[in-house]
PDB file of N, CA and C in Angstrom:
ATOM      1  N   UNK A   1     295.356  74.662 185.838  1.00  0.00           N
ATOM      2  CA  UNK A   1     295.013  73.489 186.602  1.00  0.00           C
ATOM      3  C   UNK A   1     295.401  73.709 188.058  1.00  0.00           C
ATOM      4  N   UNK A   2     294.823  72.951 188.315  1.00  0.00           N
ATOM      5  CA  UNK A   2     294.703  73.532 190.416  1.00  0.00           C
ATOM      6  C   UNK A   2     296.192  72.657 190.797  1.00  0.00           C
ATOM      7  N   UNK A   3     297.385  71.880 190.138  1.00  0.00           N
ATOM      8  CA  UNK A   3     298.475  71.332 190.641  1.00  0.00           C
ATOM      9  C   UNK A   3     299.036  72.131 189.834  1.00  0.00           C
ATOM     10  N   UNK A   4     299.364  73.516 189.661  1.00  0.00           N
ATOM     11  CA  UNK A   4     300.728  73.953 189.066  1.00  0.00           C
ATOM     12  C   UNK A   4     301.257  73.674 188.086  1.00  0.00           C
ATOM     13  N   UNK A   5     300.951  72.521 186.976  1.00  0.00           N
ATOM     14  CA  UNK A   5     300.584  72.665 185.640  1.00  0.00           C
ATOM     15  C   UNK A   5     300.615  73.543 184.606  1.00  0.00           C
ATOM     16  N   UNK A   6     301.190  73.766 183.818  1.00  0.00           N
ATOM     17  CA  UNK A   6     300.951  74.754 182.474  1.00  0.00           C
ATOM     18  C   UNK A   6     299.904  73.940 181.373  1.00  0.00           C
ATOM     19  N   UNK A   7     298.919  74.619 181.256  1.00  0.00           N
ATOM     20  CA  UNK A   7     297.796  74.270 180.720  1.00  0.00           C
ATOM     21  C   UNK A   7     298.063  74.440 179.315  1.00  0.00           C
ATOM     22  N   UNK A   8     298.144  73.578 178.468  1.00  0.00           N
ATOM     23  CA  UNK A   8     298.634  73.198 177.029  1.00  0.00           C
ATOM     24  C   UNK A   8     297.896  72.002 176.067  1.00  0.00           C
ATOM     25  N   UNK A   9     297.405  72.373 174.949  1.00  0.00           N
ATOM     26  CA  UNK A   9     296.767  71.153 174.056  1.00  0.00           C
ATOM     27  C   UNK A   9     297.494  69.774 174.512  1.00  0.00           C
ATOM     28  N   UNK A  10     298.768  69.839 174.762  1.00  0.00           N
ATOM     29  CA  UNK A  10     299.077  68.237 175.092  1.00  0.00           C
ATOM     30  C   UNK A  10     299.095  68.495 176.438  1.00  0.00           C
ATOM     31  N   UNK A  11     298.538  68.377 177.237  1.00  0.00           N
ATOM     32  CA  UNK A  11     298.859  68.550 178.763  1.00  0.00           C
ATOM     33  C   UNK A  11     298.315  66.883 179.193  1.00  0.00           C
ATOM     34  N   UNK A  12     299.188  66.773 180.269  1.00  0.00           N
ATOM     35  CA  UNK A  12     298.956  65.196 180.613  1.00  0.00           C
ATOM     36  C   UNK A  12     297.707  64.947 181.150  1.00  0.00           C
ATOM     37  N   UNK A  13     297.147  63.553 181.453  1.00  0.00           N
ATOM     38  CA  UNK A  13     296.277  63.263 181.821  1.00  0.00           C
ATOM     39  C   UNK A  13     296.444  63.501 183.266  1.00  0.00           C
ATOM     40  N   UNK A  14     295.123  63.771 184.157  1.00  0.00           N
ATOM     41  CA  UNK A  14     295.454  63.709 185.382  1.00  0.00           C
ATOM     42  C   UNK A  14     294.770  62.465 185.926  1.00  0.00           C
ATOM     43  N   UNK A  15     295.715  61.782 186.909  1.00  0.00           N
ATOM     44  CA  UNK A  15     294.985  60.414 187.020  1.00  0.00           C
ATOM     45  C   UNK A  15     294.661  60.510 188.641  1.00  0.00           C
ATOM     46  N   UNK A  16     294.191  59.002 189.066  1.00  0.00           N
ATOM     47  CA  UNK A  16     294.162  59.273 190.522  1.00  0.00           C
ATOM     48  C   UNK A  16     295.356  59.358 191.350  1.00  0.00           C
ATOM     49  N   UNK A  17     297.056  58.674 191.317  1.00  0.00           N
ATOM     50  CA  UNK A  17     297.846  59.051 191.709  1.00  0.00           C
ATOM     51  C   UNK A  17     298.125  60.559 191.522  1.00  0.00           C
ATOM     52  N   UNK A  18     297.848  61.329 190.692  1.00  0.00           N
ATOM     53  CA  UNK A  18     298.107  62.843 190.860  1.00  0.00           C
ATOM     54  C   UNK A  18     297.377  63.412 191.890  1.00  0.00           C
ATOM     55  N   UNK A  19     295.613  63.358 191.778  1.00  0.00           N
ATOM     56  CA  UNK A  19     294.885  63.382 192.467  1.00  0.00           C
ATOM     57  C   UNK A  19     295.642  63.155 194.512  1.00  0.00           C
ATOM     58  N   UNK A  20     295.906  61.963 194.491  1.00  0.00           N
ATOM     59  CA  UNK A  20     296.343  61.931 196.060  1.00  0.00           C
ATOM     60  C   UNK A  20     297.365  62.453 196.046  1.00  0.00           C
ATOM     61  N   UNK A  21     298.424  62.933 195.270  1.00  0.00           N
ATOM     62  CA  UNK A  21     299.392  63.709 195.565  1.00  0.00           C
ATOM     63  C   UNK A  21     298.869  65.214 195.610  1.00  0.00           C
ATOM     64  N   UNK A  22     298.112  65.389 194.877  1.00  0.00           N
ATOM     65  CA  UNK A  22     297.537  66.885 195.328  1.00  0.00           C
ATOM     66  C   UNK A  22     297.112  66.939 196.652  1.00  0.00           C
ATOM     67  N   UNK A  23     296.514  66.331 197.417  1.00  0.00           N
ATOM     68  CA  UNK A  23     296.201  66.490 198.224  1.00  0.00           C
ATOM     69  C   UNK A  23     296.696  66.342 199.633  1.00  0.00           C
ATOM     70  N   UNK A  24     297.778  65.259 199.028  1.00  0.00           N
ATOM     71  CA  UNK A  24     298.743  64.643 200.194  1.00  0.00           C
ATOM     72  C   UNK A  24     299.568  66.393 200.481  1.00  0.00           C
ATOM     73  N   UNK A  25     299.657  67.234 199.028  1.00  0.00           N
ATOM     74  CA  UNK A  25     300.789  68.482 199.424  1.00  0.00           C
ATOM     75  C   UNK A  25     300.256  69.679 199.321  1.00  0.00           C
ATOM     76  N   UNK A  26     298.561  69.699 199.513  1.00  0.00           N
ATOM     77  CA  UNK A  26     297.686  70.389 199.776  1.00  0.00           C
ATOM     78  C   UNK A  26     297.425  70.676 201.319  1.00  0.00           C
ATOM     79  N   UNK A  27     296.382  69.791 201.493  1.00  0.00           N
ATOM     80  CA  UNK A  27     295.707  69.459 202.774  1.00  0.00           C
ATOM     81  C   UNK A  27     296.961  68.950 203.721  1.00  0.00           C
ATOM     82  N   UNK A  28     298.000  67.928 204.015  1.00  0.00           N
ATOM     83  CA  UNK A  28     298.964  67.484 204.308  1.00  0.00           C
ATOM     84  C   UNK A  28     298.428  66.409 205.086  1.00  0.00           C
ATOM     85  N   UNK A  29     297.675  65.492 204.398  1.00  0.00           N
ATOM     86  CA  UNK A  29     297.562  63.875 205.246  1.00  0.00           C
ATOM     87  C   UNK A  29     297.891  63.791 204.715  1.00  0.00           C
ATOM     88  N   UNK A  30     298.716  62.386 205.262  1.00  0.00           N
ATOM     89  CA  UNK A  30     299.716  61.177 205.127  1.00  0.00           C
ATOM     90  C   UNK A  30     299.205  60.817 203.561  1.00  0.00           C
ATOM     91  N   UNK A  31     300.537  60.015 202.831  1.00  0.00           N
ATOM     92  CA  UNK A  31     300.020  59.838 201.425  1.00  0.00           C
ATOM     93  C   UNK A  31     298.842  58.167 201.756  1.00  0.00           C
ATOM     94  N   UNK A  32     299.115  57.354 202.655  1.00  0.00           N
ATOM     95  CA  UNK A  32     297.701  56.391 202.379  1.00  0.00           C
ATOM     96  C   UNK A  32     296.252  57.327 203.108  1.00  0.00           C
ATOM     97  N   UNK A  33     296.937  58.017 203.641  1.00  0.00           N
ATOM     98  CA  UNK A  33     295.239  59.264 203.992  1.00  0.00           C
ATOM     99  C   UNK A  33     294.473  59.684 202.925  1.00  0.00           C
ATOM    100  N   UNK A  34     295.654  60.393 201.505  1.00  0.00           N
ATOM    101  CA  UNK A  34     295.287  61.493 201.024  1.00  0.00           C
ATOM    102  C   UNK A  34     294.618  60.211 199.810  1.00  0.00           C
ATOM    103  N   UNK A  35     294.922  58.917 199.555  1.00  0.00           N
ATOM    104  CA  UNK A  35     294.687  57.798 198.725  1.00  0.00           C
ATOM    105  C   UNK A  35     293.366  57.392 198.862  1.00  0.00           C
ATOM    106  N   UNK A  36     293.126  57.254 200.258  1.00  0.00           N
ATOM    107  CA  UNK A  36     291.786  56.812 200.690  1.00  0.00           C
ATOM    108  C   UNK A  36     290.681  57.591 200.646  1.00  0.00           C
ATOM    109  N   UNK A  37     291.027  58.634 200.880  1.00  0.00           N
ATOM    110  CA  UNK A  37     290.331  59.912 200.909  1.00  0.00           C
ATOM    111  C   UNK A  37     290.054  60.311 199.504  1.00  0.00           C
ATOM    112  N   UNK A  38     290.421  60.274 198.324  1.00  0.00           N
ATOM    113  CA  UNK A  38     290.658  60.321 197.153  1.00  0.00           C
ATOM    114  C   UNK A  38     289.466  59.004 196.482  1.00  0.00           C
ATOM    115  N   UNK A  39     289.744  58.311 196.615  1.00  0.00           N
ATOM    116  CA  UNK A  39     289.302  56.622 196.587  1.00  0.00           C
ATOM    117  C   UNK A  39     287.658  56.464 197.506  1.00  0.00           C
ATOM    118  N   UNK A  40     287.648  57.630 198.530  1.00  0.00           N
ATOM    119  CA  UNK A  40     286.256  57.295 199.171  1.00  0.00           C
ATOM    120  C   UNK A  40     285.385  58.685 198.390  1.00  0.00           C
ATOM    121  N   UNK A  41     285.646  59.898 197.695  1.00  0.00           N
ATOM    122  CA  UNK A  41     284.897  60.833 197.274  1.00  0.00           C
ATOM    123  C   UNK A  41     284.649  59.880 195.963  1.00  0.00           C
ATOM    124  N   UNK A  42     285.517  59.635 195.164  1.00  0.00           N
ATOM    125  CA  UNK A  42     285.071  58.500 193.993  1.00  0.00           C
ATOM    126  C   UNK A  42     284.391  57.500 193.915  1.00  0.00           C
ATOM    127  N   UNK A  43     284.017  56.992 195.251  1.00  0.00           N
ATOM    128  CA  UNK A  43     283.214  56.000 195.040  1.00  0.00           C
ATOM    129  C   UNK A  43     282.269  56.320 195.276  1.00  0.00           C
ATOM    130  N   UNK A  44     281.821  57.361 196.632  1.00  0.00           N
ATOM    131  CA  UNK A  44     281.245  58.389 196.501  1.00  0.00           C
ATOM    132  C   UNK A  44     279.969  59.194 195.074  1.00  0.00           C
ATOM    133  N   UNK A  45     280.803  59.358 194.548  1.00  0.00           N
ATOM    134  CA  UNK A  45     280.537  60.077 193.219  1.00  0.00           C
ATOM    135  C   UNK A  45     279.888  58.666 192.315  1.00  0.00           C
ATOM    136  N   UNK A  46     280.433  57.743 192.380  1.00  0.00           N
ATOM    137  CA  UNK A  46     280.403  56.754 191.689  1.00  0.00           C
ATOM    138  C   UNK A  46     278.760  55.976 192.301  1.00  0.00           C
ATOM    139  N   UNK A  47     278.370  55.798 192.984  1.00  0.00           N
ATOM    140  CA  UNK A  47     277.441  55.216 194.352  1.00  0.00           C
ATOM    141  C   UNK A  47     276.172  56.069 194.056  1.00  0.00           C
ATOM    142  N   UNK A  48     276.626  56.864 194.140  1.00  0.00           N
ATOM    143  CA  UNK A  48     275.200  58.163 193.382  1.00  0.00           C
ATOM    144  C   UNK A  48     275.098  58.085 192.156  1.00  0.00           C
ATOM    145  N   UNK A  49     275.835  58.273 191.240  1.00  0.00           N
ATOM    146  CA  UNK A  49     275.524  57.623 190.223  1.00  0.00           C
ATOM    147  C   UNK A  49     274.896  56.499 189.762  1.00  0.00           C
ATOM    148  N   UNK A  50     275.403  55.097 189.889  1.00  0.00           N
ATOM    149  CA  UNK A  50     275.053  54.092 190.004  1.00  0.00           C
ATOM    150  C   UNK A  50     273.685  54.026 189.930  1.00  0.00           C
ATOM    151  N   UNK A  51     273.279  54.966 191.301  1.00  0.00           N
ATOM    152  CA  UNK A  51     271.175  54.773 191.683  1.00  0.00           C
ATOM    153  C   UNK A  51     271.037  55.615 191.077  1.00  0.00           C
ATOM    154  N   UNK A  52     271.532  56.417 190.093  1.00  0.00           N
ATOM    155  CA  UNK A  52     270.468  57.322 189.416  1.00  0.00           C
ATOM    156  C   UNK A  52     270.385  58.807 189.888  1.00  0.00           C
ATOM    157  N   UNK A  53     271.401  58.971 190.602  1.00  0.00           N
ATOM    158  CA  UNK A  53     270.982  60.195 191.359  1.00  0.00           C
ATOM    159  C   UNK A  53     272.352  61.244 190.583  1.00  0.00           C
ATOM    160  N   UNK A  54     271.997  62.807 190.521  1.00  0.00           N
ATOM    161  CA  UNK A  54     272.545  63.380 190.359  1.00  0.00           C
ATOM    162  C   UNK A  54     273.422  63.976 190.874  1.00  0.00           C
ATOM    163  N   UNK A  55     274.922  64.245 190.481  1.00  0.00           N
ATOM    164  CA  UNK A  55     275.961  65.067 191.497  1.00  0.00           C
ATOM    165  C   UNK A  55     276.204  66.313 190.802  1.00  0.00           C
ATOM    166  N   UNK A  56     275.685  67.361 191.749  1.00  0.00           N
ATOM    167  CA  UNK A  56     276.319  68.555 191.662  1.00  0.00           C
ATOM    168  C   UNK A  56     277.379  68.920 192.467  1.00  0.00           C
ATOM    169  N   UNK A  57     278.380  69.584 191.704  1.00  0.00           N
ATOM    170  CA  UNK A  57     279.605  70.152 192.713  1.00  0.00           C
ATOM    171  C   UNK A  57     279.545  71.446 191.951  1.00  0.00           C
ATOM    172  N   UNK A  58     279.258  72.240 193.648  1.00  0.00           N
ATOM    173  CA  UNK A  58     279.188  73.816 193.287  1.00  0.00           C
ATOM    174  C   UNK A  58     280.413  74.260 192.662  1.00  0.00           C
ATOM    175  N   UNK A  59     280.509  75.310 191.741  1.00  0.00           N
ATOM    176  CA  UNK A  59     281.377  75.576 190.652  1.00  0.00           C
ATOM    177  C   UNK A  59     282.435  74.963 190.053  1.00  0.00           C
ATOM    178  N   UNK A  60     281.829  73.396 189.639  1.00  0.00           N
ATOM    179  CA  UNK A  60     282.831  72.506 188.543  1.00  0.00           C
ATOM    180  C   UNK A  60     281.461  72.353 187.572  1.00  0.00           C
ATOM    181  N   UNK A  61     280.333  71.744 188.245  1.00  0.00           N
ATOM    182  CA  UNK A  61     279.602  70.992 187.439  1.00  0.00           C
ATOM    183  C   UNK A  61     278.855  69.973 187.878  1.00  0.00           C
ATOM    184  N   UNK A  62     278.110  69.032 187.150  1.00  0.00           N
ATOM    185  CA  UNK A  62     277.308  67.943 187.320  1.00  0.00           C
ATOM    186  C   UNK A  62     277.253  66.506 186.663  1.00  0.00           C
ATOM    187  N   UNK A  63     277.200  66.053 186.985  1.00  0.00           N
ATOM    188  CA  UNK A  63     277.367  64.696 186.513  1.00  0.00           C
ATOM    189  C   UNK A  63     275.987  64.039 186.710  1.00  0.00           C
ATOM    190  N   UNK A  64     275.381  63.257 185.821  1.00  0.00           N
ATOM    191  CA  UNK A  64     274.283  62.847 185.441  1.00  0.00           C
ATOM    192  C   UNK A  64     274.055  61.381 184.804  1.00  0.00           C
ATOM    193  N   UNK A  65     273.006  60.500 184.730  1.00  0.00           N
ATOM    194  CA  UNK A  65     272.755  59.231 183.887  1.00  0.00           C
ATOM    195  C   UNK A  65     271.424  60.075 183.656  1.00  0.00           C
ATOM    196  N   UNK A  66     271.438  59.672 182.132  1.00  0.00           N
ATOM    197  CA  UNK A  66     270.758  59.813 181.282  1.00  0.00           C
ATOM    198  C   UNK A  66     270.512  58.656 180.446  1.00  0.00           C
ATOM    199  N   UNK A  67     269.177  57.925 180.360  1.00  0.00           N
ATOM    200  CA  UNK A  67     268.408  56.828 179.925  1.00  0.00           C
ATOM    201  C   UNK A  67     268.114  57.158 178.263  1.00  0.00           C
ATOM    202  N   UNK A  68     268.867  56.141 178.066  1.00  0.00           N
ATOM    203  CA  UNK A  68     268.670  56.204 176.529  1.00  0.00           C
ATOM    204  C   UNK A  68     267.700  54.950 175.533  1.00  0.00           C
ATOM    205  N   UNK A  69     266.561  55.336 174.602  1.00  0.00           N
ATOM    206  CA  UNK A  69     266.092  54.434 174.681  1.00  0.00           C
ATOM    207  C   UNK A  69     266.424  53.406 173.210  1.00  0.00           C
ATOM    208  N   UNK A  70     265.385  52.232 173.084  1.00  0.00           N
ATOM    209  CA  UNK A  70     266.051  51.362 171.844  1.00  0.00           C
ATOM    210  C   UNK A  70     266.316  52.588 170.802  1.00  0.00           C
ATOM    211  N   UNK A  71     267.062  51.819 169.939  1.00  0.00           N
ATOM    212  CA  UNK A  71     267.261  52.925 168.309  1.00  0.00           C
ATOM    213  C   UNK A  71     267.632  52.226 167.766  1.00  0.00           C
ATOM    214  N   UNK A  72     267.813  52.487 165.934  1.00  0.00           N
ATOM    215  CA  UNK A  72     267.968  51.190 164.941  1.00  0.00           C
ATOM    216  C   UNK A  72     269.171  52.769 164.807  1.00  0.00           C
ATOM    217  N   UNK A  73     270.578  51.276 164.852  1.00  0.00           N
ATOM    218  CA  UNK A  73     271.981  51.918 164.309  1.00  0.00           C
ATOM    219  C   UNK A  73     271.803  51.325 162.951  1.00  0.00           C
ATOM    220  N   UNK A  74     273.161  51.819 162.343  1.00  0.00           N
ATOM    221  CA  UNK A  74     273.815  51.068 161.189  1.00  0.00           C
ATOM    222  C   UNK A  74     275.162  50.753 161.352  1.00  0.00           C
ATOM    223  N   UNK A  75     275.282  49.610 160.537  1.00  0.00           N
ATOM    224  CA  UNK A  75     276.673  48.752 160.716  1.00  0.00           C
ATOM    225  C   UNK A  75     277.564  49.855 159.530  1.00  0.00           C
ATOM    226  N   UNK A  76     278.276  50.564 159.647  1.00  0.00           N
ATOM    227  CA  UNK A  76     279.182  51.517 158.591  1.00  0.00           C
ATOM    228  C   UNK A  76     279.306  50.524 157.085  1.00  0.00           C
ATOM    229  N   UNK A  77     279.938  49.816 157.709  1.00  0.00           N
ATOM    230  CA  UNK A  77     280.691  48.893 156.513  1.00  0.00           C
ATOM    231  C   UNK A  77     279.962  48.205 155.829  1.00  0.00           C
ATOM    232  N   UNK A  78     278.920  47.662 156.569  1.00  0.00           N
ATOM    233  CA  UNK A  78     278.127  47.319 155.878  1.00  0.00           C
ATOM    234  C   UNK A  78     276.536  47.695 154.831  1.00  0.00           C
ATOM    235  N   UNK A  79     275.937  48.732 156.169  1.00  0.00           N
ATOM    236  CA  UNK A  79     274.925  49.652 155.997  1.00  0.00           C
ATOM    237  C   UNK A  79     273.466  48.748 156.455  1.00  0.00           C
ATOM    238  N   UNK A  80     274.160  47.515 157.376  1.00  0.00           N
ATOM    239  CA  UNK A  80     273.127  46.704 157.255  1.00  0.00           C
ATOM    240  C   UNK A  80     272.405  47.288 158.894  1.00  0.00           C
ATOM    241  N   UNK A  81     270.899  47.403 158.813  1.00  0.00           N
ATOM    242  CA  UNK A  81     270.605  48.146 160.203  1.00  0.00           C
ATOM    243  C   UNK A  81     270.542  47.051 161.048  1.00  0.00           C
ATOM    244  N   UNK A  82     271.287  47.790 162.752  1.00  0.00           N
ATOM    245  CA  UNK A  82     271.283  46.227 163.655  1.00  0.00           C
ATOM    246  C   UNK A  82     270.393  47.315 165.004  1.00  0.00           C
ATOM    247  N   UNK A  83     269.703  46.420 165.731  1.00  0.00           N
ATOM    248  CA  UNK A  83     268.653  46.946 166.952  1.00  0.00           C
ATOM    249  C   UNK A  83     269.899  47.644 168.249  1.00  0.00           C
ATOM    250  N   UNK A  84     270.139  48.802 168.729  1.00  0.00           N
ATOM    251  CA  UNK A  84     271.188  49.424 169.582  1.00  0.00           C
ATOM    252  C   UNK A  84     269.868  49.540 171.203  1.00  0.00           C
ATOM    253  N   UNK A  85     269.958  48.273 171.799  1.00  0.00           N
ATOM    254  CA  UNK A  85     269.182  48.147 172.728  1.00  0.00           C
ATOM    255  C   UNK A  85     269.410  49.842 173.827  1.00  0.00           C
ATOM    256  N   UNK A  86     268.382  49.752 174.546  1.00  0.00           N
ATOM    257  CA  UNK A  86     268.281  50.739 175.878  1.00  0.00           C
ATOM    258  C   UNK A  86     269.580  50.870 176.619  1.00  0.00           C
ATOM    259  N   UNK A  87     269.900  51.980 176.977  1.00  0.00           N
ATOM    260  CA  UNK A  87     271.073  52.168 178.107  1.00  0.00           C
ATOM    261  C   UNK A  87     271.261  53.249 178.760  1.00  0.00           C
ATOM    262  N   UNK A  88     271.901  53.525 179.896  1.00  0.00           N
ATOM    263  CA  UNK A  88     271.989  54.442 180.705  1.00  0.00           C
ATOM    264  C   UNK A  88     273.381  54.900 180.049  1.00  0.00           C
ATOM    265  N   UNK A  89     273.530  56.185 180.092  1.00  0.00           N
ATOM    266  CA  UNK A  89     275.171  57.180 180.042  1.00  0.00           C
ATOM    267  C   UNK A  89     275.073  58.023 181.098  1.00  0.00           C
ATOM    268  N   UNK A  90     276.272  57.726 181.178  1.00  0.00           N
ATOM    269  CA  UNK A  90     276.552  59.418 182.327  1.00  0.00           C
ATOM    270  C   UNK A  90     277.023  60.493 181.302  1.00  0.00           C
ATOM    271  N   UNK A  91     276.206  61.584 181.905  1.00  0.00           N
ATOM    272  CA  UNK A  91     276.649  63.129 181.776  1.00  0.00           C
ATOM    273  C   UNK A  91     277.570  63.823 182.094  1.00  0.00           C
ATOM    274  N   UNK A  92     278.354  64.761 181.748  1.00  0.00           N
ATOM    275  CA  UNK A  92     279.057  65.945 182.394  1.00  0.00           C
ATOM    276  C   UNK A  92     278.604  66.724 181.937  1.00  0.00           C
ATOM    277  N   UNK A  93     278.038  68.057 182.517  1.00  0.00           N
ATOM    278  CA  UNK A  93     277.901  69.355 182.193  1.00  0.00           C
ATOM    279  C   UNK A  93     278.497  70.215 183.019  1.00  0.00           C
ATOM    280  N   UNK A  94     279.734  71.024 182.918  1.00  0.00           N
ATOM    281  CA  UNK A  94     279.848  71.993 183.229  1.00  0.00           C
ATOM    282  C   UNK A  94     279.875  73.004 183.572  1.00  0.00           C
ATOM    283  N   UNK A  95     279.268  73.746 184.965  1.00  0.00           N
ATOM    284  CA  UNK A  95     279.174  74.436 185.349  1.00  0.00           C
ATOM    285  C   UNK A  95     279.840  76.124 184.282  1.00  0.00           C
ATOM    286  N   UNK A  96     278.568  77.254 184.834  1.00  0.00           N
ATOM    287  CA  UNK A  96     279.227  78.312 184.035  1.00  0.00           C
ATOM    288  C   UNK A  96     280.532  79.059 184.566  1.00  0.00           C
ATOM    289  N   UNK A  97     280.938  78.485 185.875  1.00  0.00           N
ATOM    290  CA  UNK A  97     282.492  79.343 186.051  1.00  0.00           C
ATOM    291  C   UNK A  97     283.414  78.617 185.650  1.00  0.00           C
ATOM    292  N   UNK A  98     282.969  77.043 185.444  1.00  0.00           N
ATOM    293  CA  UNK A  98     284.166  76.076 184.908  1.00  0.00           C
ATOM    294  C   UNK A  98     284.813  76.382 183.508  1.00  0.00           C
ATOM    295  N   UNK A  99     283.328  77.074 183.120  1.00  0.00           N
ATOM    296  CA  UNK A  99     283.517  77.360 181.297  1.00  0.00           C
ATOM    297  C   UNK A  99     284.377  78.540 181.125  1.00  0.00           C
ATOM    298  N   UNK A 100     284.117  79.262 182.188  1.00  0.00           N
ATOM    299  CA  UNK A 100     284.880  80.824 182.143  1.00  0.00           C
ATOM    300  C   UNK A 100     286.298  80.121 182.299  1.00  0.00           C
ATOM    301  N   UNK A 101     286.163  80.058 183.014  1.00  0.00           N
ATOM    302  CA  UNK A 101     287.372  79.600 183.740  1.00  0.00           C
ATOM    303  C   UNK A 101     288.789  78.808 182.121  1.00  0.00           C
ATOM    304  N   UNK A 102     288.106  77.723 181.776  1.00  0.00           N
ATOM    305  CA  UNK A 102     288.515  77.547 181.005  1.00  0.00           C
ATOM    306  C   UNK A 102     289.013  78.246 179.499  1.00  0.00           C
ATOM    307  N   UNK A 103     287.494  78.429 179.290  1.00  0.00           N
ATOM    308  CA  UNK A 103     288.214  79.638 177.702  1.00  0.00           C
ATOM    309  C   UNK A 103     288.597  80.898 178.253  1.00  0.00           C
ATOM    310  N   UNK A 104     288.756  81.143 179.715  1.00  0.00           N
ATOM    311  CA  UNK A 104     290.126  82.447 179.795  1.00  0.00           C
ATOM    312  C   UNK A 104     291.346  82.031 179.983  1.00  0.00           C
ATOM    313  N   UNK A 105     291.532  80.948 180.320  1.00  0.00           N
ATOM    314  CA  UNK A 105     292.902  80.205 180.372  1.00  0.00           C
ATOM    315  C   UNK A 105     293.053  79.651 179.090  1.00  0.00           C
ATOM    316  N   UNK A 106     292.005  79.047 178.323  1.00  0.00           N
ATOM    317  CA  UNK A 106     292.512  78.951 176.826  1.00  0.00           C
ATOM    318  C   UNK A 106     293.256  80.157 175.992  1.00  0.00           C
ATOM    319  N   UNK A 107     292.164  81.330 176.300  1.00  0.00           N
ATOM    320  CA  UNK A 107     292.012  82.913 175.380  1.00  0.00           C
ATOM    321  C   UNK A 107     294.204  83.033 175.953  1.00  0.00           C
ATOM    322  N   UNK A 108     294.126  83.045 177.051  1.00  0.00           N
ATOM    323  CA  UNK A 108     295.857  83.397 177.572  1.00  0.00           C
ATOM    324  C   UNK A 108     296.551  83.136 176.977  1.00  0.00           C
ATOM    325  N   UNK A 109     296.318  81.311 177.021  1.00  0.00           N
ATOM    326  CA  UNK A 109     297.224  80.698 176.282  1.00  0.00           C
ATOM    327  C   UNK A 109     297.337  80.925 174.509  1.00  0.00           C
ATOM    328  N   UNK A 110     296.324  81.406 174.140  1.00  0.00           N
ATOM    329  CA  UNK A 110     296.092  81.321 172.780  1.00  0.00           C
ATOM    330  C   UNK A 110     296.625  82.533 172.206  1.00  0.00           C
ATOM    331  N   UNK A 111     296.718  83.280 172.980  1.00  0.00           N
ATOM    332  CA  UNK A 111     297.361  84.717 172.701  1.00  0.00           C
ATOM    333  C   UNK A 111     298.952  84.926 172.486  1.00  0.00           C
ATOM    334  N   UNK A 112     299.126  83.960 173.654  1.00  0.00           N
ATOM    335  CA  UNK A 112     300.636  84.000 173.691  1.00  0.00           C
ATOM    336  C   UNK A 112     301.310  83.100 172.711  1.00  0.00           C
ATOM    337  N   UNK A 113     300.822  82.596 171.976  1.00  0.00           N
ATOM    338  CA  UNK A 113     301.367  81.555 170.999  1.00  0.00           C
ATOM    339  C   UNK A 113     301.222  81.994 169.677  1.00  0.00           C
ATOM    340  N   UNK A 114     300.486  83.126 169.870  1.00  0.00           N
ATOM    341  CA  UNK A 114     300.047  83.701 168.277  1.00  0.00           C
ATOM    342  C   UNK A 114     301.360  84.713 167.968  1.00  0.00           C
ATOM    343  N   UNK A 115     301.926  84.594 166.711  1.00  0.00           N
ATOM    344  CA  UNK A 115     302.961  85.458 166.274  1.00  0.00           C
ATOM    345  C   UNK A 115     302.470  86.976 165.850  1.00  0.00           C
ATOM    346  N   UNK A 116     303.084  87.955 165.773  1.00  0.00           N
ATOM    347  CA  UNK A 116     303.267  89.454 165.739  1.00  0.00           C
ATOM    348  C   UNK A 116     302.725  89.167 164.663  1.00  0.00           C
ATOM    349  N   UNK A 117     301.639  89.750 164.052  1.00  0.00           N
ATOM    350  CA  UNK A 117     300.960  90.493 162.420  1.00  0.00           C
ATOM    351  C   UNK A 117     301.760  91.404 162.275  1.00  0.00           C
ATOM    352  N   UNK A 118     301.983  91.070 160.663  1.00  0.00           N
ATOM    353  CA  UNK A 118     303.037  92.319 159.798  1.00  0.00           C
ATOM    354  C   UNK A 118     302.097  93.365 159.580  1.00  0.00           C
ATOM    355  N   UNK A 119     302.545  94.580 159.517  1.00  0.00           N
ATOM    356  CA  UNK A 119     301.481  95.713 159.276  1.00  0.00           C
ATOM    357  C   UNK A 119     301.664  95.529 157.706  1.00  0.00           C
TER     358      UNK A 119
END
């Protein structure tokens, strides 16, 4: 992870206070700089979305709404079918260095946790 982090199945969430602290001891604006600044790429991101429009960020990935149309669900418990009206979702897809990136920092970690085979 880009804050110095040890990358682990339980590894914490990163929220937006981490976020402006990365950046506040990154970049070095002031911590209501690095907040706002943090707070204006998100809305940002968020604003394009909203209309429909796609965000690419060169080597993380993309983020997307994708229009979904009516479909007949089922109630589990019951099995009784109910109408699952139209809706928009957002996407993430992952860029291919994000993926590298990741299952070689998984493959590391996964190595080092594995015990010695008995011959």
């Amino acid at each position: 992870m880009m804050w110095g982090r040890a990358m682990t199945e339980t590894s914490k969430t990163v929220t937006r206070v981490d976020l402006c602290e990365a950046v506040y001891q990154k970049v070095g604006l002031s911590r209501t700089e690095s907040s706002a600044f943090v707070e204006l790429v998100l809305k940002e991101i968020t604003d394009c979305l909203e209309k429909g429009e796609t965000v690419k960020l060169s080597s993380f990935g993309s983020f997307m709404v994708r229009k979904k149309g009516q479909r007949i669900g089922r109630n589990p418990k019951t099995g009784t079918e109910v109408p699952i009206s139209p809706r928009r979702v957002m996407v993430f897809k992952p860029s291919a260095i994000l993926k590298q990136r990741i299952n070689a920092q998984h493959r590391t970690n996964g190595d080092a946790t594995k015990a010695p085979q008995e011959a």
